[in-house]
Every structure is written in C-alpha cells, then in structure tokens.
N, C-alpha and C. Protein backbone atom coordinates (compact mmCIF):
# COMPACT_ATOMS: atom_id res chain seq x y z
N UNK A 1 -55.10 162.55 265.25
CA UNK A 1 -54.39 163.73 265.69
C UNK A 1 -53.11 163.90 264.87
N UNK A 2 -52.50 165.03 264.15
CA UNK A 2 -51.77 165.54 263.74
C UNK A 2 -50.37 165.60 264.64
N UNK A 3 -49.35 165.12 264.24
CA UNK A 3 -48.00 164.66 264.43
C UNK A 3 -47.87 166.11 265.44
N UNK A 4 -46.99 166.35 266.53
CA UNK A 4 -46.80 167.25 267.31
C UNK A 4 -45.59 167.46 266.78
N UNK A 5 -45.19 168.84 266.36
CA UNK A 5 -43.83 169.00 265.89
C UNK A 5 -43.48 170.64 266.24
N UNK A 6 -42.90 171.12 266.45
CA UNK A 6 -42.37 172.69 265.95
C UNK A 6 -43.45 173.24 265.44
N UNK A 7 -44.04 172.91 264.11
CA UNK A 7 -44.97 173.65 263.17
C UNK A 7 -46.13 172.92 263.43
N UNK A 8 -46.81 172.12 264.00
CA UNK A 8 -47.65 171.88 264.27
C UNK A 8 -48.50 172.68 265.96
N UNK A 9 -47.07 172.55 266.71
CA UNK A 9 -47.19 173.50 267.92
C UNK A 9 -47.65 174.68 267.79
N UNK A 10 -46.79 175.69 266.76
CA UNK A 10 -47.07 177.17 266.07
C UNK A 10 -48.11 177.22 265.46
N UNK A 11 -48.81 176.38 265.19
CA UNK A 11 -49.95 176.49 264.21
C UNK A 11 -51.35 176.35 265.45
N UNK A 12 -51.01 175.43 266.43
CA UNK A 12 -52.02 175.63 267.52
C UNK A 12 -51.78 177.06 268.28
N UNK A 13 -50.69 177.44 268.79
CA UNK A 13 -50.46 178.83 269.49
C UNK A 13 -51.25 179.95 268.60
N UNK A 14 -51.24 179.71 266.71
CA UNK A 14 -52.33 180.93 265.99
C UNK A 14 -53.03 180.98 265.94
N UNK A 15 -53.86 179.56 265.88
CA UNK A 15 -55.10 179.05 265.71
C UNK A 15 -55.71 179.92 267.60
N UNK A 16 -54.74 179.47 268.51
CA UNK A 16 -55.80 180.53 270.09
C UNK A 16 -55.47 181.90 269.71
N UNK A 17 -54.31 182.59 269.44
CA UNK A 17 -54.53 183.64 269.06
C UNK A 17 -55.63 184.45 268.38
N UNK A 18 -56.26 183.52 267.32
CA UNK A 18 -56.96 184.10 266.66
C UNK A 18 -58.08 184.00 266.66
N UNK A 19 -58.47 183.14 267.68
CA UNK A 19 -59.85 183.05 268.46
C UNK A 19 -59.64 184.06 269.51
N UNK A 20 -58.91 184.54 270.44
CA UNK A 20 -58.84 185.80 270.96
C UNK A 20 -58.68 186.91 270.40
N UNK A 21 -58.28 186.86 269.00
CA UNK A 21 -58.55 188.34 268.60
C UNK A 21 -59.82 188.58 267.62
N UNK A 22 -60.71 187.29 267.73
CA UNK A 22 -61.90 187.57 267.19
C UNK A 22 -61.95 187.05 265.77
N UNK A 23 -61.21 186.26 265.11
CA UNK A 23 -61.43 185.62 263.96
C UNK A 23 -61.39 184.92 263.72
N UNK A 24 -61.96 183.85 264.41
CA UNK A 24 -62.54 182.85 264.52
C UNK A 24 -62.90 182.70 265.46
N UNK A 25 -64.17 181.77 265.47
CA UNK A 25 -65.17 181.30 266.15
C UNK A 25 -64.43 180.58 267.65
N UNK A 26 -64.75 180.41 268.38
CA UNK A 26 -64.32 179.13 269.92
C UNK A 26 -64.58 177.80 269.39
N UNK A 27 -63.58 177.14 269.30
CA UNK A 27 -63.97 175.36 268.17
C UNK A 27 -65.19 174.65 269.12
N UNK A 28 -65.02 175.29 271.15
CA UNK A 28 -65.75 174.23 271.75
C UNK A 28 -66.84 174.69 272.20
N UNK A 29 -66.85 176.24 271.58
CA UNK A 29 -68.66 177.17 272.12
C UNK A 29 -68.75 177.08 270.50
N UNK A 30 -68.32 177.59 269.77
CA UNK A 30 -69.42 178.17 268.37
C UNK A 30 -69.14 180.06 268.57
N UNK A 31 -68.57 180.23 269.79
CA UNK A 31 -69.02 181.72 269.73
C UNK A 31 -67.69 182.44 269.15
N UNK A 32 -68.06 183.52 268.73
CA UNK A 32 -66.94 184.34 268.66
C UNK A 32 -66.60 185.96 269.47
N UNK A 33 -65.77 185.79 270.06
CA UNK A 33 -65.48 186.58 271.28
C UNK A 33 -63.80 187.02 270.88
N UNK A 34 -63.95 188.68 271.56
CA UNK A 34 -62.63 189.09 271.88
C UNK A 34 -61.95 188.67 272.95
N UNK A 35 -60.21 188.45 272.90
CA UNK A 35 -60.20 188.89 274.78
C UNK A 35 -58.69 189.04 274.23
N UNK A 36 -58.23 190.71 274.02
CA UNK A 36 -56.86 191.21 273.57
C UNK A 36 -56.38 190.82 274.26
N UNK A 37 -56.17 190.58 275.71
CA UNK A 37 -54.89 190.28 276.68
C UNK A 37 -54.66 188.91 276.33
N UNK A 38 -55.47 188.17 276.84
CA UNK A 38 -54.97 186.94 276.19
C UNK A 38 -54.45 186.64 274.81
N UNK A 39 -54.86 187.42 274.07
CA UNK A 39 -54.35 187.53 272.25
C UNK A 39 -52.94 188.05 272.31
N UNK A 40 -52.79 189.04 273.47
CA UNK A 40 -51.47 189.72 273.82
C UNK A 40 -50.48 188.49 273.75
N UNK A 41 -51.27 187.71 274.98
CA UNK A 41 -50.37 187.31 275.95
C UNK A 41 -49.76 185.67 274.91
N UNK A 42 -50.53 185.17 274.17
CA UNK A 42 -50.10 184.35 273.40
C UNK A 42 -49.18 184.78 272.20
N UNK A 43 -49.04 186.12 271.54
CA UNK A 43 -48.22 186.30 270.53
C UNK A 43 -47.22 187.11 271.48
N UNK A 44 -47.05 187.18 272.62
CA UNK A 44 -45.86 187.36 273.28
C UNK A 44 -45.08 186.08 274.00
N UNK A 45 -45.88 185.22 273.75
CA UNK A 45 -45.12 183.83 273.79
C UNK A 45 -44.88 183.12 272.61
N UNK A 46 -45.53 183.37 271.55
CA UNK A 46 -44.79 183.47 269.65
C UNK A 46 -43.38 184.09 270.28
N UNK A 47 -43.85 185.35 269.93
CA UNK A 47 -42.03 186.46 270.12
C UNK A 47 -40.89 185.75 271.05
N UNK A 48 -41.65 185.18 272.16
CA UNK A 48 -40.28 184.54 273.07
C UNK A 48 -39.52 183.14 272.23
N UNK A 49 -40.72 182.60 271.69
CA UNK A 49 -40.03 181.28 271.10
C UNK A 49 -39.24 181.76 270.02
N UNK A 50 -39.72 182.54 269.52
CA UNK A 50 -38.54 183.07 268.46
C UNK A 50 -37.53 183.89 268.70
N UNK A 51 -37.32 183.92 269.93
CA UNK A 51 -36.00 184.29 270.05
C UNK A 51 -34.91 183.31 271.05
N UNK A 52 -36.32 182.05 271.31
CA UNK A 52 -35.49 181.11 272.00
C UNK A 52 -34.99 180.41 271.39
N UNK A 53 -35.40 180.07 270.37
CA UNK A 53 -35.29 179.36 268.89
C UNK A 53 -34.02 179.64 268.36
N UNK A 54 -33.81 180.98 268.13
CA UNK A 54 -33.26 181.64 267.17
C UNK A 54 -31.76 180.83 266.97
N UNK A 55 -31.59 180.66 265.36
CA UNK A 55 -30.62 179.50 265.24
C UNK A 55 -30.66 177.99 265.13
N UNK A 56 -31.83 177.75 265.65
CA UNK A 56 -32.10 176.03 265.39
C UNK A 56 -33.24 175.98 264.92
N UNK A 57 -34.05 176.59 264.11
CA UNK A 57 -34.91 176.06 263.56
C UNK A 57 -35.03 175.92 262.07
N UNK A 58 -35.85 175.27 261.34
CA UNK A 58 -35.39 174.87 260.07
C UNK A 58 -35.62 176.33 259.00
N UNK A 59 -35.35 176.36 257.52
CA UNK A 59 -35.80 177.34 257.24
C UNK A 59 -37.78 177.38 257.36
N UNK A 60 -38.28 176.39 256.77
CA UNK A 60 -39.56 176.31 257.04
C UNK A 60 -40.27 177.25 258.14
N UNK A 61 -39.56 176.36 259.23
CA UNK A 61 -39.98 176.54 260.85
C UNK A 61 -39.45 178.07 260.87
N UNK A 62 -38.75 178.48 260.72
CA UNK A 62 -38.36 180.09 260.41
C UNK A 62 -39.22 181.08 259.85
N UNK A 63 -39.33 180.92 258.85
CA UNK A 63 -40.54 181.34 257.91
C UNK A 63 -41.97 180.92 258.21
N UNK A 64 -42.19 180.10 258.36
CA UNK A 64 -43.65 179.88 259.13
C UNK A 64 -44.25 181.04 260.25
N UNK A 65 -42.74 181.04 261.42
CA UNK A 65 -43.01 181.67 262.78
C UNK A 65 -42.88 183.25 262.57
N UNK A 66 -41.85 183.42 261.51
CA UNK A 66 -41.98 185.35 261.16
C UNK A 66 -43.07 185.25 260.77
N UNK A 67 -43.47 184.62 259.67
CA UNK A 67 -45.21 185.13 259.48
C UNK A 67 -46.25 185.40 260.00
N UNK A 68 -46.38 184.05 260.97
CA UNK A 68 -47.34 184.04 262.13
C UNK A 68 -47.06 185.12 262.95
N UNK A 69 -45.74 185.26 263.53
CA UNK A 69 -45.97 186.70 264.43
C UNK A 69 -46.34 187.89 263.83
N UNK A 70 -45.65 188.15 262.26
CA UNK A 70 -46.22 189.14 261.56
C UNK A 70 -48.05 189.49 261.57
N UNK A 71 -48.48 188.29 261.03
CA UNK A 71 -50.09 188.67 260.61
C UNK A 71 -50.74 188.65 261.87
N UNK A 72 -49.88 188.35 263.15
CA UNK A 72 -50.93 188.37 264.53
C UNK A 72 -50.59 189.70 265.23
N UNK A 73 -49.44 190.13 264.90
CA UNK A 73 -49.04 191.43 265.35
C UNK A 73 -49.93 192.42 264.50
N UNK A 74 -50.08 192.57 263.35
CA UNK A 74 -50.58 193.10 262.09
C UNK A 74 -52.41 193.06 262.88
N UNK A 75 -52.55 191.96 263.15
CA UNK A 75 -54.42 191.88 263.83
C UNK A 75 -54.43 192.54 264.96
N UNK A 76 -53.95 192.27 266.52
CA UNK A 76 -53.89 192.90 267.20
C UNK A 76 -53.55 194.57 267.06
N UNK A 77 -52.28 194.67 266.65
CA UNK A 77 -52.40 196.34 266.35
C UNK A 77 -54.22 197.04 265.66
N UNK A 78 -54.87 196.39 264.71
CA UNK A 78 -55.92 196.96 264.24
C UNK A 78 -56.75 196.89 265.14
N UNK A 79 -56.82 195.51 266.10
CA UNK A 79 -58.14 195.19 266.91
C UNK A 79 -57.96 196.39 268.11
N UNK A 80 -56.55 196.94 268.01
CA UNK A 80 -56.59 197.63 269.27
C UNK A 80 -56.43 199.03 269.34
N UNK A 81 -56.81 199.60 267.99
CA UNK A 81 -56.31 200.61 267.25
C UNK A 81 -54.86 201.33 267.49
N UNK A 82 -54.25 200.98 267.41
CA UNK A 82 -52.83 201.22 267.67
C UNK A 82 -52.15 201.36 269.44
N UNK A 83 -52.50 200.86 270.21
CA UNK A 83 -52.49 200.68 271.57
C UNK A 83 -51.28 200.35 271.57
C-alpha cells in the first residue's frame, strides 16, 4: 500500500470521482457506471479541502489539487451538459 499523505489522499478522492463520472471502470465490479451526484458530491469535497487547506499546503500539493478540481469540474460539466 502506498504511503497515505495529502497527495496520495487526493489522488484516491479522483480516482472515485472518476468512476462516478464514468471513466473508469468500478476496480471491485469491472463495470462502468454513472452516478453524477455522487461525482458531485466528491468534487465538492475536493473544493472544501481546498479551501480548508488554503495556505498550508505545499506547492506540489497546490498544484496537484487545482488540477484535479479543474479536470473533474471540466468532466462533470460535459457529463451533465452544462447543469
């Protein structure tokens, strides 16, 4: 198992995101399934950490987490056609 850190945390929170918004597969079915609310509801707990954050995290950990909210915000908006 991979060291639990800041960026290891953020990287599991995208990794469910993005099995709820359909791009990628379920690691423990094989299937691949939508479910926007929950896709919601995890990159609205991205957005909270980054603003709980805001100020103590490294530049890395900074840049890592704008991205991630970027390209999951960026999926959801398409999966939901602008909703």
């Amino acid at each position: 198992m991979p060291e639990i850190n800041f960026i290891t945390f953020l990287l599991s929170l995208n990794s469910s995101a993005l099995v709820h918004l359909g791009q990628h597969a379920d690691p423990t079915s094989g299937a691949t399934a939508k479910n926007l609310p929950v896709a919601k509801q995890t990159i609205d707990v991205i957005a909270m950490l980054e603003e709980k954050t805001r100020g103590n995290l490294t530049d890395e950990e900074k840049r890592l987490l704008t991205n991630v909210l970027y390209e999951l915000r960026l999926l959801y908006v398409k999966e939901t056609g602008g909703e």
